[in-house]
Protein backbone atom coordinates (compact mmCIF):
# COMPACT_ATOMS: atom_id res chain seq x y z
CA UNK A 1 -65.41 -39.32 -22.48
CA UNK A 2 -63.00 -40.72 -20.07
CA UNK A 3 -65.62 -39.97 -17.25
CA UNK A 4 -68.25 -42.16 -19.26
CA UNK A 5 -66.05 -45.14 -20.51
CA UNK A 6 -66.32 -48.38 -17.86
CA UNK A 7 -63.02 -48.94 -16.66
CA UNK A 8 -63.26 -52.77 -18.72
CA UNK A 9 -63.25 -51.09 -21.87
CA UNK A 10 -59.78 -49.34 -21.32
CA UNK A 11 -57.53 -50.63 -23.89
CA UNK A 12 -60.27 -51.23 -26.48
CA UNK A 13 -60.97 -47.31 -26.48
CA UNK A 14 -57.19 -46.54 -26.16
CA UNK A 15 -57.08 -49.05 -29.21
CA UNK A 16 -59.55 -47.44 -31.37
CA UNK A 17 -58.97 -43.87 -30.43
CA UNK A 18 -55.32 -44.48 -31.41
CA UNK A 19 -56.56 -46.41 -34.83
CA UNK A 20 -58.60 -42.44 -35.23
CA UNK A 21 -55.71 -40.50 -34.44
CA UNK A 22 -53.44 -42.40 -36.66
CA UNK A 23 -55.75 -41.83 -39.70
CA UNK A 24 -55.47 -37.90 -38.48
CA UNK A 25 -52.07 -37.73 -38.54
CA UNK A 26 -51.60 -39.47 -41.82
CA UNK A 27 -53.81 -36.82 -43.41
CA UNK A 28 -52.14 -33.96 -41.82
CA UNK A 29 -50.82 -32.06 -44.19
CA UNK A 30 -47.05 -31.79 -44.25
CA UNK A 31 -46.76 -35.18 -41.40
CA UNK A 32 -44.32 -37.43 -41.98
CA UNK A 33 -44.50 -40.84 -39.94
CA UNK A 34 -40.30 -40.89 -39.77
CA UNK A 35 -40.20 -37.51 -38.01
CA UNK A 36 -41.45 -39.61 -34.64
CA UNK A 37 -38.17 -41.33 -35.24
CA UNK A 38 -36.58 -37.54 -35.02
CA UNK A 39 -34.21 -37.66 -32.20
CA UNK A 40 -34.18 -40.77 -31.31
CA UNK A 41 -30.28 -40.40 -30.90
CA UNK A 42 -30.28 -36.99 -28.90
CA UNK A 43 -32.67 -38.16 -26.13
CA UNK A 44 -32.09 -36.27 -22.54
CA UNK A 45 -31.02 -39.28 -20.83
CA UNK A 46 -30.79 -36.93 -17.78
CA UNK A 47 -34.89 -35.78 -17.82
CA UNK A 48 -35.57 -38.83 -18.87
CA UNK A 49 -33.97 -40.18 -15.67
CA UNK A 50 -35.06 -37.54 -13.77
CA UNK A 51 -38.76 -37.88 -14.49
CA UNK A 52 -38.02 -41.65 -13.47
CA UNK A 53 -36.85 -40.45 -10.12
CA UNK A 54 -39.26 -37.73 -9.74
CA UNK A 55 -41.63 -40.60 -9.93
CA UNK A 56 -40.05 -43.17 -7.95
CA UNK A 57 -39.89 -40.20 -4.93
CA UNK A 58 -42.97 -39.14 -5.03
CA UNK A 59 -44.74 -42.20 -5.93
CA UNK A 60 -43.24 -43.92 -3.10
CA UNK A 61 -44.47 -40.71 -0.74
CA UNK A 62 -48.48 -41.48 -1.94
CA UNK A 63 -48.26 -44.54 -1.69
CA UNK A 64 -46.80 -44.83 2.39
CA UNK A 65 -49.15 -41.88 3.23
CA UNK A 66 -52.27 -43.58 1.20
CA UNK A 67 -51.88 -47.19 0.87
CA UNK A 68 -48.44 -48.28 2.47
CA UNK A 69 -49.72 -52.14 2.45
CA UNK A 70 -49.67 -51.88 -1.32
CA UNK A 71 -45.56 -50.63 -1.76
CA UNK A 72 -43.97 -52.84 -3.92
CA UNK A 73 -47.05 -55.32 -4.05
CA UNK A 74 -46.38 -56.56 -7.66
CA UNK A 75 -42.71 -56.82 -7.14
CA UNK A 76 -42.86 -58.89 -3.98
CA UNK A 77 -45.77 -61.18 -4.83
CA UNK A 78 -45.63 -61.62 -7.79
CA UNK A 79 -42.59 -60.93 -10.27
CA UNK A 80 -43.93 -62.74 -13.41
CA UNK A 81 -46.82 -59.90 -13.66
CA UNK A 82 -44.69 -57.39 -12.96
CA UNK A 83 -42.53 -58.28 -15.80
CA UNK A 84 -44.71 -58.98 -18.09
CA UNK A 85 -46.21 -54.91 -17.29
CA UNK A 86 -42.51 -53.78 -17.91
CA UNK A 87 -42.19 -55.97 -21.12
CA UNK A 88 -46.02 -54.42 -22.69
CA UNK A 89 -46.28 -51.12 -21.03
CA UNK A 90 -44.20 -49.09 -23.13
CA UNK A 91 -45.85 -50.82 -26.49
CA UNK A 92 -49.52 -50.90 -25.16
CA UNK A 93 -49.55 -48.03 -23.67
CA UNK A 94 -47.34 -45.51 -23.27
CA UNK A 95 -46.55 -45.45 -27.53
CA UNK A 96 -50.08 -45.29 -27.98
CA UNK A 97 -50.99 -42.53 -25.66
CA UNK A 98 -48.00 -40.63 -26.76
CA UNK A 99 -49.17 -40.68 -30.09
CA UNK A 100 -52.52 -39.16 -29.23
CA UNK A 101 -51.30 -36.53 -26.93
CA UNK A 102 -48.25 -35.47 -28.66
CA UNK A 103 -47.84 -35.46 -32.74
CA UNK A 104 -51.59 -35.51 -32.93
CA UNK A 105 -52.48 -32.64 -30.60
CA UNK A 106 -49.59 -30.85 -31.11
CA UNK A 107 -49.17 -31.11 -35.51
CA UNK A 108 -53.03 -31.65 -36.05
CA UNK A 109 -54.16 -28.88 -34.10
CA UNK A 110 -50.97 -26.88 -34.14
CA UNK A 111 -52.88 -23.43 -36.29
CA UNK A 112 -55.53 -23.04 -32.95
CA UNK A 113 -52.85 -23.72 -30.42
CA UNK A 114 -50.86 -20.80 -28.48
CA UNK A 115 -47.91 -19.91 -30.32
CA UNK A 116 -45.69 -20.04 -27.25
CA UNK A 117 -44.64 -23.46 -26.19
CA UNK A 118 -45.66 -23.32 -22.19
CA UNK A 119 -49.07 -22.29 -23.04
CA UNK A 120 -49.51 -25.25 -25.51
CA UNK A 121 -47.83 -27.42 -23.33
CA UNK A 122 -50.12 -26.41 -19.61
CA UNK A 123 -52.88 -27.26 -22.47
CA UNK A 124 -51.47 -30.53 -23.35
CA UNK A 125 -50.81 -31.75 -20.44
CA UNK A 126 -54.07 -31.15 -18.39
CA UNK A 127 -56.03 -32.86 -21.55
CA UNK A 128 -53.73 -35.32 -21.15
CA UNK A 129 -54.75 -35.53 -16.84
CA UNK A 130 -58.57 -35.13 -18.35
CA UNK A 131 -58.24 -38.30 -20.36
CA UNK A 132 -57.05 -40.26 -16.80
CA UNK A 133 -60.29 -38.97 -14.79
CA UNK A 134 -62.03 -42.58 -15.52
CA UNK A 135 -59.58 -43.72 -12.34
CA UNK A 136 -61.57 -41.32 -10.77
CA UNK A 137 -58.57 -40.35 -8.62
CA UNK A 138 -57.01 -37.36 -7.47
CA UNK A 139 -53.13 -39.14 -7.43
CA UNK A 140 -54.15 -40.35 -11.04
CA UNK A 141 -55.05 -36.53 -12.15
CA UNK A 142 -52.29 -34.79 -10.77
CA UNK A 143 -49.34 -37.31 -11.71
CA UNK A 144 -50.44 -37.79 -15.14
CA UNK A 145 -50.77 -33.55 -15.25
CA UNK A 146 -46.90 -33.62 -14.07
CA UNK A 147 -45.66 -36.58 -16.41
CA UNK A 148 -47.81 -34.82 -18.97
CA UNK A 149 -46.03 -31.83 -18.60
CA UNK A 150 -42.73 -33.25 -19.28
CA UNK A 151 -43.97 -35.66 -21.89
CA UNK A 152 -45.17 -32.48 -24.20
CA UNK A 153 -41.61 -30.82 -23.49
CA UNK A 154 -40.19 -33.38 -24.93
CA UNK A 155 -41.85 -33.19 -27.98
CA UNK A 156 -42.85 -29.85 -28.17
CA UNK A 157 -39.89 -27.70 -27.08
CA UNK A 158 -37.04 -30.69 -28.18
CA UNK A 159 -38.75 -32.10 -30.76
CA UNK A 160 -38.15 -35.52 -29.78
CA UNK A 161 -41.31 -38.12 -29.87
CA UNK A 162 -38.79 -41.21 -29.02
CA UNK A 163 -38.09 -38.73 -25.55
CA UNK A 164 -41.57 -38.58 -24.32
CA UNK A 165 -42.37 -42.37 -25.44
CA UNK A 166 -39.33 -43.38 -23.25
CA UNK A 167 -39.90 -41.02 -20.47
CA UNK A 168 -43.57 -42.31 -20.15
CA UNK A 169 -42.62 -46.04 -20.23
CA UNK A 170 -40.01 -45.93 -18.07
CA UNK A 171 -42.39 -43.87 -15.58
CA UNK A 172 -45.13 -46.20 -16.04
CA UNK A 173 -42.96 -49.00 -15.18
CA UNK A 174 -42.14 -47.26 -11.68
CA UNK A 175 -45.13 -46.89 -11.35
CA UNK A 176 -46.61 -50.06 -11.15
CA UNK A 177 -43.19 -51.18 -9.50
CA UNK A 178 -43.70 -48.92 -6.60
CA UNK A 179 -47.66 -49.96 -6.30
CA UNK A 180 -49.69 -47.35 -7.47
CA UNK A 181 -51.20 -49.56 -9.97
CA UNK A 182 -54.01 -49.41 -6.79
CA UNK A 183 -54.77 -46.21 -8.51
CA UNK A 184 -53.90 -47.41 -12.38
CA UNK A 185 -55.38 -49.86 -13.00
CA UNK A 186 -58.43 -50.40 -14.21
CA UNK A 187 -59.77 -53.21 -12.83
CA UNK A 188 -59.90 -51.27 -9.07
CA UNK A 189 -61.81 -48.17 -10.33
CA UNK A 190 -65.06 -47.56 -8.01
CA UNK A 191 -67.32 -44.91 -9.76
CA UNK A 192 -69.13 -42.97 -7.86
CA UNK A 193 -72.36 -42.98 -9.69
């Protein structure tokens, strides 16, 4: 799907795909909508910091090797955008993604998953890379793979949705901070067909 979808019609099939997996998870049996608020006060401040920093380093590596004009491009020029990205991002984004790739692959689909947790998670997080190919960008599939990664360890192995919802924002932020939205955002997707 995410090959297929024009890149103008991001957020209205993030929008309904989350409305779809909402309805999933509240007919899961045994869900419970509080357990995302399950460890909300036991989040890994330090991987959640680290995955910031992992980001900020090796986002800021792409993007003076690919496009070093673009570094910082929405911080220097112009601030009000930038903002406004950290204010939404997390809410618009990041919580809904992290509903579809965490409590809904991971409880819906839990009885044909591996029973170990790195299988399941590998799984997880190259679906979650899969659903990024509409940037049509190699940066865009392998740093989603790696925040993926780390996003499904924080739910799956700690149990913690507020984690990977944090981890992601904050993540997301950096990255549009450091100027990689060239490769996230919608709007400058070239398909190749």
């Amino acid at each position: 799907m995410a090959v297929f979808v024009p890149p103008g019609w991001l957020f209205p099939v993030l929008g309904a795909v989350t409305l779809i997996g909402m309805s999933l998870l509240a007919v899961t049996p045994g869900f419970r909508w509080a357990e995302l608020l399950a460890g909300a006060r036991r989040m890994n401040w330090t991987l959640i910091l680290g995955t910031v920093l992992g980001t900020l380093i090796v986002g800021y590596g792409i993007i003076s090797l690919t496009e070093p004009d673009a570094r910082f491009t929405l911080v220097r020029y112009n601030l009000p955008l930038m903002a406004m990205i950290a204010l939404l991002y997390p809410f618009l984004s990041a919580l809904p993604q992290e509903i579809v790739f965490r409590p809904l692959f991971f409880r819906r689909y839990q009885p044909i998953l591996p029973r170990r947790a790195n299988p399941a998670i590998l799984l997880n997080a190259a679906i979650f890379s899969f659903a990024h190919l509409m940037y049509w960008s190699w940066i865009v599939a392998a740093m989603t793979f790696a925040g993926g990664l780390v996003f499904a360890y924080s739910y799956r192995v700690r149990g913690n949705f507020p984690e990977a919802v944090v981890a992601h924002a904050l993540a997301g932020i950096a990255i549009f901070a450091l100027g990689l939205g060239v490769f996230f955002y919608s709007g400058n997707v070239t398909r190749p067909f």
